[in-house]
N, C-alpha and C. Protein backbone atom coordinates (compact mmCIF):
# COMPACT_ATOMS: atom_id res chain seq x y z
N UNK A 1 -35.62 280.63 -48.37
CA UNK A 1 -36.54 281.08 -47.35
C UNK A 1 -37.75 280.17 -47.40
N UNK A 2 -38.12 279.64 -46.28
CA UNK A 2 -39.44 278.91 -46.34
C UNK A 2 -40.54 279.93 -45.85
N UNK A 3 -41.55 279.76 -46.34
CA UNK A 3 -43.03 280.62 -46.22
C UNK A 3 -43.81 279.23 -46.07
N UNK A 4 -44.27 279.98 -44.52
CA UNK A 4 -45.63 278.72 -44.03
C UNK A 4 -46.76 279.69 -43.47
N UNK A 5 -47.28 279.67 -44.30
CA UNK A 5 -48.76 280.35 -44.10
C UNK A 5 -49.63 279.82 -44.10
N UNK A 6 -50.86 280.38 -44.03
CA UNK A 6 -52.65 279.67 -43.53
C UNK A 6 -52.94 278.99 -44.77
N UNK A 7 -52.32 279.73 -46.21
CA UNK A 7 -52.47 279.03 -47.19
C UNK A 7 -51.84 278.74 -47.70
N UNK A 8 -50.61 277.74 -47.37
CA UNK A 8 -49.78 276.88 -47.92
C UNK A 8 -48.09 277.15 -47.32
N UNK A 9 -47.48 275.93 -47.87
CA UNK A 9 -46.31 276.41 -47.79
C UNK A 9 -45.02 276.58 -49.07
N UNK A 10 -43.75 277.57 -49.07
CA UNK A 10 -43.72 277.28 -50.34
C UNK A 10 -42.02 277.56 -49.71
N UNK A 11 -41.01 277.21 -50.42
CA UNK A 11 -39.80 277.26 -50.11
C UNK A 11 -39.23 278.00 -51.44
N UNK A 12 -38.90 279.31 -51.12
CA UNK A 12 -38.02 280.49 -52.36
C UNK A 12 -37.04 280.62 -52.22
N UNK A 13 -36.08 280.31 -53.44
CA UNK A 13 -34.87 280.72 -54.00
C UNK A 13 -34.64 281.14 -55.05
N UNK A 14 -33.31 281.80 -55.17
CA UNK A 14 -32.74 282.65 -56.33
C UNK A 14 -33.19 281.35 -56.80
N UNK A 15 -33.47 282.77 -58.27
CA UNK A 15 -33.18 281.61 -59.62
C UNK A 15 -31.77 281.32 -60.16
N UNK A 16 -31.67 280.18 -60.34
CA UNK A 16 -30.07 279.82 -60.84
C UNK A 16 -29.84 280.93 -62.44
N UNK A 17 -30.24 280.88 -63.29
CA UNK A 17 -30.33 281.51 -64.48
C UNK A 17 -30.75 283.28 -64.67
N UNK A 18 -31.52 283.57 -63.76
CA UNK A 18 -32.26 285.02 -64.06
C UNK A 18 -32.28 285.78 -62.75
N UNK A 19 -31.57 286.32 -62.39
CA UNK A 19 -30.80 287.18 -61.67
C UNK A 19 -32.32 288.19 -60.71
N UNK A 20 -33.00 288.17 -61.73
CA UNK A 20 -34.31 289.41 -60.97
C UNK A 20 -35.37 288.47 -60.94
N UNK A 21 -35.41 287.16 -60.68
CA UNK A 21 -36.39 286.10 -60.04
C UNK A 21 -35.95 285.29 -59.33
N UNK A 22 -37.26 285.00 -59.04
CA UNK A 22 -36.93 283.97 -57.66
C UNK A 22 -37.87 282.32 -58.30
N UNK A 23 -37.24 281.65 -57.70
CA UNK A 23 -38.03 280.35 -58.09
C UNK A 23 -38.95 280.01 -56.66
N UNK A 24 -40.31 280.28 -56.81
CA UNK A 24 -41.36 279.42 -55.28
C UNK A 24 -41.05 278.17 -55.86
N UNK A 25 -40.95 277.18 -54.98
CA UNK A 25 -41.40 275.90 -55.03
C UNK A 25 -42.24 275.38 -54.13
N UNK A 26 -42.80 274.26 -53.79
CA UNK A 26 -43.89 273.62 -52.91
C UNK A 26 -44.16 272.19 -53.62
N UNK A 27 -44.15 271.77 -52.21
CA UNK A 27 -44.47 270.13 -51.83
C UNK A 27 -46.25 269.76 -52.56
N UNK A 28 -47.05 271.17 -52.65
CA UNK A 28 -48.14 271.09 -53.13
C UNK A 28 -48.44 271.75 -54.32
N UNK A 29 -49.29 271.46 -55.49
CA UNK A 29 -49.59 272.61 -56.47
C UNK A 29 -50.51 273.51 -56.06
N UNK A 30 -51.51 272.99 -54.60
CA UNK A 30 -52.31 273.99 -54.56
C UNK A 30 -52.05 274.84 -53.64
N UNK A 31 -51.00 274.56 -53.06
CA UNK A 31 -49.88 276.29 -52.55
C UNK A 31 -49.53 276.92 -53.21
N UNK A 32 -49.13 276.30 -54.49
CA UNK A 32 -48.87 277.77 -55.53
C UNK A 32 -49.91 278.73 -56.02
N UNK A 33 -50.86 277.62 -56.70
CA UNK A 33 -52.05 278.28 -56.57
C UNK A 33 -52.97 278.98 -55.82
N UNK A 34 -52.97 278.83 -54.64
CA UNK A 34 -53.37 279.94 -53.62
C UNK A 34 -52.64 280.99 -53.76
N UNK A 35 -51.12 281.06 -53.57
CA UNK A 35 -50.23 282.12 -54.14
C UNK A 35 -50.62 282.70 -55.12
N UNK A 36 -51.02 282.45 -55.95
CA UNK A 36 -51.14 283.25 -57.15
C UNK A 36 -52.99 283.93 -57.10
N UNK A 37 -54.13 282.91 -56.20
CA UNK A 37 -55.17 283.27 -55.94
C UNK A 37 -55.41 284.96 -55.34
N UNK A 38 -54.20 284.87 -54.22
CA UNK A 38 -54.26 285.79 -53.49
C UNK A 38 -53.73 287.25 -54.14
N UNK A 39 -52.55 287.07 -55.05
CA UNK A 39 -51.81 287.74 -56.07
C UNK A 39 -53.29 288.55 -56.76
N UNK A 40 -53.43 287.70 -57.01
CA UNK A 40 -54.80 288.55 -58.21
C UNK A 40 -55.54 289.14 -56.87
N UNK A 41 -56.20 288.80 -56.03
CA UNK A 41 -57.45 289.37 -54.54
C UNK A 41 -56.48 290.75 -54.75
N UNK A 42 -54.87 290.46 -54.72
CA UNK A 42 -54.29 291.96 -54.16
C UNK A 42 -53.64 292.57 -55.08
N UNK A 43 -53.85 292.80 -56.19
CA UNK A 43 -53.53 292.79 -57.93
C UNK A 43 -52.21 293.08 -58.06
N UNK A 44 -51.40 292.15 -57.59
CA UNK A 44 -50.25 291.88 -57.80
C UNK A 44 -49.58 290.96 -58.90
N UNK A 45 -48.93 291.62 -59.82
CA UNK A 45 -48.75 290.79 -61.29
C UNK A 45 -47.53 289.89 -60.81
N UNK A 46 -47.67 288.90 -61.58
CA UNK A 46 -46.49 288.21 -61.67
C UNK A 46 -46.82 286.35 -61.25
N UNK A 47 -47.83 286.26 -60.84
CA UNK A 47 -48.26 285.03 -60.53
C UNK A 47 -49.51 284.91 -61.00
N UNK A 48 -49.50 283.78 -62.43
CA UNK A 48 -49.93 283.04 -63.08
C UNK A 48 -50.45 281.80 -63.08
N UNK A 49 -51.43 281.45 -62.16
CA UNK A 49 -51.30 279.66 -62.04
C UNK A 49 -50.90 278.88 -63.81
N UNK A 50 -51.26 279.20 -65.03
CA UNK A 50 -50.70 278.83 -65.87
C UNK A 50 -49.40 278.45 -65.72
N UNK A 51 -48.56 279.20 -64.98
CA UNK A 51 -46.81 279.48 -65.10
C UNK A 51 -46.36 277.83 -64.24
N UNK A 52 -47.29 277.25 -63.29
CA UNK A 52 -46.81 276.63 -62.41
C UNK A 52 -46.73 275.52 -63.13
N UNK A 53 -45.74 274.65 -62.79
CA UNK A 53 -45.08 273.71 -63.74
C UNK A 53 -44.38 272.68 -62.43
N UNK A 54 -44.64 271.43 -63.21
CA UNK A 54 -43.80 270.37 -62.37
C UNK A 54 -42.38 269.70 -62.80
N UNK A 55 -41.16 269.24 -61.76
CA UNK A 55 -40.79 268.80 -61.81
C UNK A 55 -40.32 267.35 -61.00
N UNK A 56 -41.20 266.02 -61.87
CA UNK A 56 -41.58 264.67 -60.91
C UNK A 56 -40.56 264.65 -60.32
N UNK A 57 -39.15 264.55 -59.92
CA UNK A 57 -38.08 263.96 -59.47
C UNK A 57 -37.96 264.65 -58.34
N UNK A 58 -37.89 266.03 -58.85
CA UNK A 58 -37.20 267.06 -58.00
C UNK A 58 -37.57 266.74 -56.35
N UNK A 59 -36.93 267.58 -55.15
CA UNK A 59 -37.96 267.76 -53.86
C UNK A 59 -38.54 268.20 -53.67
N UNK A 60 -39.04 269.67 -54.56
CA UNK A 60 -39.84 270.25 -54.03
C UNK A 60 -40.76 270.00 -55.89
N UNK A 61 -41.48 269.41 -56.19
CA UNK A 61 -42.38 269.52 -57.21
C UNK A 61 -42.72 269.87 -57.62
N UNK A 62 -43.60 271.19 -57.10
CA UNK A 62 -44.18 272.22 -57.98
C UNK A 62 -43.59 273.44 -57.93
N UNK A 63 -43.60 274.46 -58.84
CA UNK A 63 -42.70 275.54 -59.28
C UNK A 63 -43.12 276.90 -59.93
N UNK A 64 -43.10 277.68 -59.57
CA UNK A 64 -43.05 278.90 -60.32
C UNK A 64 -41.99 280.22 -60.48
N UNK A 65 -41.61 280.76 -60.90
CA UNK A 65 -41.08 281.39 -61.55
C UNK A 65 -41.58 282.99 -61.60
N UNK A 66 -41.12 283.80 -60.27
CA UNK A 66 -41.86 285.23 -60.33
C UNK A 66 -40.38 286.11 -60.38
N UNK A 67 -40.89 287.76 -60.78
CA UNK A 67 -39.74 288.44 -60.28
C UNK A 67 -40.04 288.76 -58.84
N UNK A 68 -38.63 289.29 -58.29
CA UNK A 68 -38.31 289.44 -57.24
C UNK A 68 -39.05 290.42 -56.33
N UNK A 69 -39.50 291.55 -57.24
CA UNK A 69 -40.13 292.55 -57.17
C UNK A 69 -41.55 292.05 -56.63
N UNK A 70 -42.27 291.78 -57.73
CA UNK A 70 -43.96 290.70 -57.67
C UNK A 70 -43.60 289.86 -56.40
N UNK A 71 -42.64 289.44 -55.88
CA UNK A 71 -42.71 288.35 -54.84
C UNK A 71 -42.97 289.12 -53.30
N UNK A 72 -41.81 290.16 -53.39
CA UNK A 72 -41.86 290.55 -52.32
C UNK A 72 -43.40 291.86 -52.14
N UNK A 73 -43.97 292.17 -53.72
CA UNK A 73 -45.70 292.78 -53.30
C UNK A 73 -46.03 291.91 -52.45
N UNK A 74 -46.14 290.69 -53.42
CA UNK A 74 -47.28 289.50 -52.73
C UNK A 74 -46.92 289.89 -51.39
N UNK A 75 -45.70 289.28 -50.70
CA UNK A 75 -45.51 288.76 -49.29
C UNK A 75 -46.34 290.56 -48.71
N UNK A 76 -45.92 291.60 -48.71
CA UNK A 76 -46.41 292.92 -48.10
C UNK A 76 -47.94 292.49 -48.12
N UNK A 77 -48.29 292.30 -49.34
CA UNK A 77 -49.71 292.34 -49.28
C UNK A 77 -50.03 290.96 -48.42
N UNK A 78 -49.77 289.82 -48.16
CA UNK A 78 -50.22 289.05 -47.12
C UNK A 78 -49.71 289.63 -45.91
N UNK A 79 -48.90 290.23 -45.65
CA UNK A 79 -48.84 290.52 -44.31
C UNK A 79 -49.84 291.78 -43.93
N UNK A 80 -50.71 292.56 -44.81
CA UNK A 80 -51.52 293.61 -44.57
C UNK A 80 -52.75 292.30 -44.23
N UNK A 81 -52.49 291.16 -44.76
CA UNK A 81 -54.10 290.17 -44.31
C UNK A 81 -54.06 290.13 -43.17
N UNK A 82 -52.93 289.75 -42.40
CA UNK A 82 -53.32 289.11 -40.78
C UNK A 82 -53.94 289.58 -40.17
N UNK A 83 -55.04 288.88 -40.09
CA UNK A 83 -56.25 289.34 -38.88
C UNK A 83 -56.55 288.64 -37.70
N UNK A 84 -55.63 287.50 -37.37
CA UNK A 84 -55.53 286.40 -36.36
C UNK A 84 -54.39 286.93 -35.67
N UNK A 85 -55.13 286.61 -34.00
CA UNK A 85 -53.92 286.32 -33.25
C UNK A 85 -53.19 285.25 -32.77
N UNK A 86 -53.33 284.04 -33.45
CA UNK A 86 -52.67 282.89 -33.22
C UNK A 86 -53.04 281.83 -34.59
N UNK A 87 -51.66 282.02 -34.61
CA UNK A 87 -51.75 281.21 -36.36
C UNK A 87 -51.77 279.75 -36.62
N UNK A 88 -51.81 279.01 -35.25
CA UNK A 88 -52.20 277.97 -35.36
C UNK A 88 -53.34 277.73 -35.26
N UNK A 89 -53.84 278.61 -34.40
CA UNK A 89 -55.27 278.45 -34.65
C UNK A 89 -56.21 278.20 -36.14
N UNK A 90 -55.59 279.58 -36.45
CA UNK A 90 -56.27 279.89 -38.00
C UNK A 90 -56.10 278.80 -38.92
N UNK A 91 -55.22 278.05 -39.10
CA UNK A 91 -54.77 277.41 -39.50
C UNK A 91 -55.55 276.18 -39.60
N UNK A 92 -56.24 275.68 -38.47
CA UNK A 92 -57.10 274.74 -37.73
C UNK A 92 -58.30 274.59 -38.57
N UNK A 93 -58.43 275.86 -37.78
CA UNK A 93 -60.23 276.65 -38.67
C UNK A 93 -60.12 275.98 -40.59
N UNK A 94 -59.20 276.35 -40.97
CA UNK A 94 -59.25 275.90 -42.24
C UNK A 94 -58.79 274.60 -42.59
N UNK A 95 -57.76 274.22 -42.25
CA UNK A 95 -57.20 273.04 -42.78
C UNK A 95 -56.88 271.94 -41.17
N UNK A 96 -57.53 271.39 -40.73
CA UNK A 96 -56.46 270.74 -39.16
C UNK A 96 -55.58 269.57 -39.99
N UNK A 97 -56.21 269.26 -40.99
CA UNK A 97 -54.71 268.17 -41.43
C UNK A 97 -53.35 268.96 -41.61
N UNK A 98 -53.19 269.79 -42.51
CA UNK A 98 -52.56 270.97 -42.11
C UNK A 98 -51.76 271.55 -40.87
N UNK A 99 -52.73 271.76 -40.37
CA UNK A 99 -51.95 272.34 -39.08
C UNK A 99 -51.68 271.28 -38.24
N UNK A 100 -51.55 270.05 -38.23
CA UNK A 100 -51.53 268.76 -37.77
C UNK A 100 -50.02 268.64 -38.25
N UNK A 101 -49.70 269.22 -39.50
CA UNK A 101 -48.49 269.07 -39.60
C UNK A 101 -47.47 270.21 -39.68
N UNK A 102 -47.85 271.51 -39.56
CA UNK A 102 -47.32 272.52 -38.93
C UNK A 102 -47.36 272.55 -37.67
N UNK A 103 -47.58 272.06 -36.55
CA UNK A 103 -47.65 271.51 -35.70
C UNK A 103 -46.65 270.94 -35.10
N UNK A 104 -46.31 269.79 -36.27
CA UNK A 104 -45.36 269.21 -36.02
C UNK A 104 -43.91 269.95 -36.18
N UNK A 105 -43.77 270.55 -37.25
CA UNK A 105 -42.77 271.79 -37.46
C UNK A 105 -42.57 272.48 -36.47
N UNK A 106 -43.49 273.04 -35.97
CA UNK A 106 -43.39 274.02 -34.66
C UNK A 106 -42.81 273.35 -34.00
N UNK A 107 -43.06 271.90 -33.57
CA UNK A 107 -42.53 271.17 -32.20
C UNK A 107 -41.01 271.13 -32.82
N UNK A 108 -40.90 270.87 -33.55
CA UNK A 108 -39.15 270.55 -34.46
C UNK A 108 -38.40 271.72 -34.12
N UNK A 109 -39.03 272.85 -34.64
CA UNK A 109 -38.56 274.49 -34.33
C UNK A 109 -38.15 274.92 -32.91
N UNK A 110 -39.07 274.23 -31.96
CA UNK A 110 -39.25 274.66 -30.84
C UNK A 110 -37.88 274.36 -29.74
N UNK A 111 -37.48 272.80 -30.33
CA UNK A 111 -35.82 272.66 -29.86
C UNK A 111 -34.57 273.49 -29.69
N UNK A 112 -35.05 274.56 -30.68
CA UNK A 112 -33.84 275.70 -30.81
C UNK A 112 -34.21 276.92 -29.70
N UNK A 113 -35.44 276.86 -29.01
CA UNK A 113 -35.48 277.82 -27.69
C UNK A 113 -35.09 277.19 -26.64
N UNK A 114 -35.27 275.59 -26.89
CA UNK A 114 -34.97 275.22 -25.58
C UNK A 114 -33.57 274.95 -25.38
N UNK A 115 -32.46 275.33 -26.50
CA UNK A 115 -31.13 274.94 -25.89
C UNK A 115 -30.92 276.40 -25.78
N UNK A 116 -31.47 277.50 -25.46
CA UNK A 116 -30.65 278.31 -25.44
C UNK A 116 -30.55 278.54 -24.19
């Protein structure tokens, strides 16, 4: 599952090894770390910026390691944040390099309405 939010983006999968976690990964460390910023704002255990760990080779670089449980608080509790009605906007407001390239995603995404 990819997660693209105002603060970051992060791509989650099963963990290969541990059955009741999920592995976040991200192209950035400081998407994880916002992840885990927000975790604590909404005292949701399980995200540690300590925990986040790199792997140079890999595609997605940075990494953490939550249960499944803690993952899906977090996501509830960001979806009780949205206070925008247009998320590109918001997006802007904070980061436009950012949304400069969610942006571009959207336009990529956007191919799949137009063949239908």
């Amino acid at each position: 599952m990819w997660l693209i939010t105002e603060d970051g983006f992060a791509s989650v999968v099963a963990h290969r090894e541990r059955p009741d976690h999920l592995l976040v990964r991200a192209r950035a460390r400081g998407d994880l770390e916002n992840l885990c910023r927000i975790a604590a704002e909404e005292g949701v255990e399980g995200f540690d910026p300590v925990g986040v760990f790199s792997l140079e080779q890999a595609d997605y670089r940075w990494r953490l390691e939550v249960r499944r449980d803690d993952f899906a608080a977090l996501t509830a509790a960001m979806v009780g944040r949205i206070d925008y009605d247009n998320f590109k906007n918001r997006v802007g407001q904070k980061d436009p390099a950012r949304a400069s390239l969610y942006s571009d995603v959207w336009g990529t995404l956007f191919r799949i309405q137009e063949t239908e």
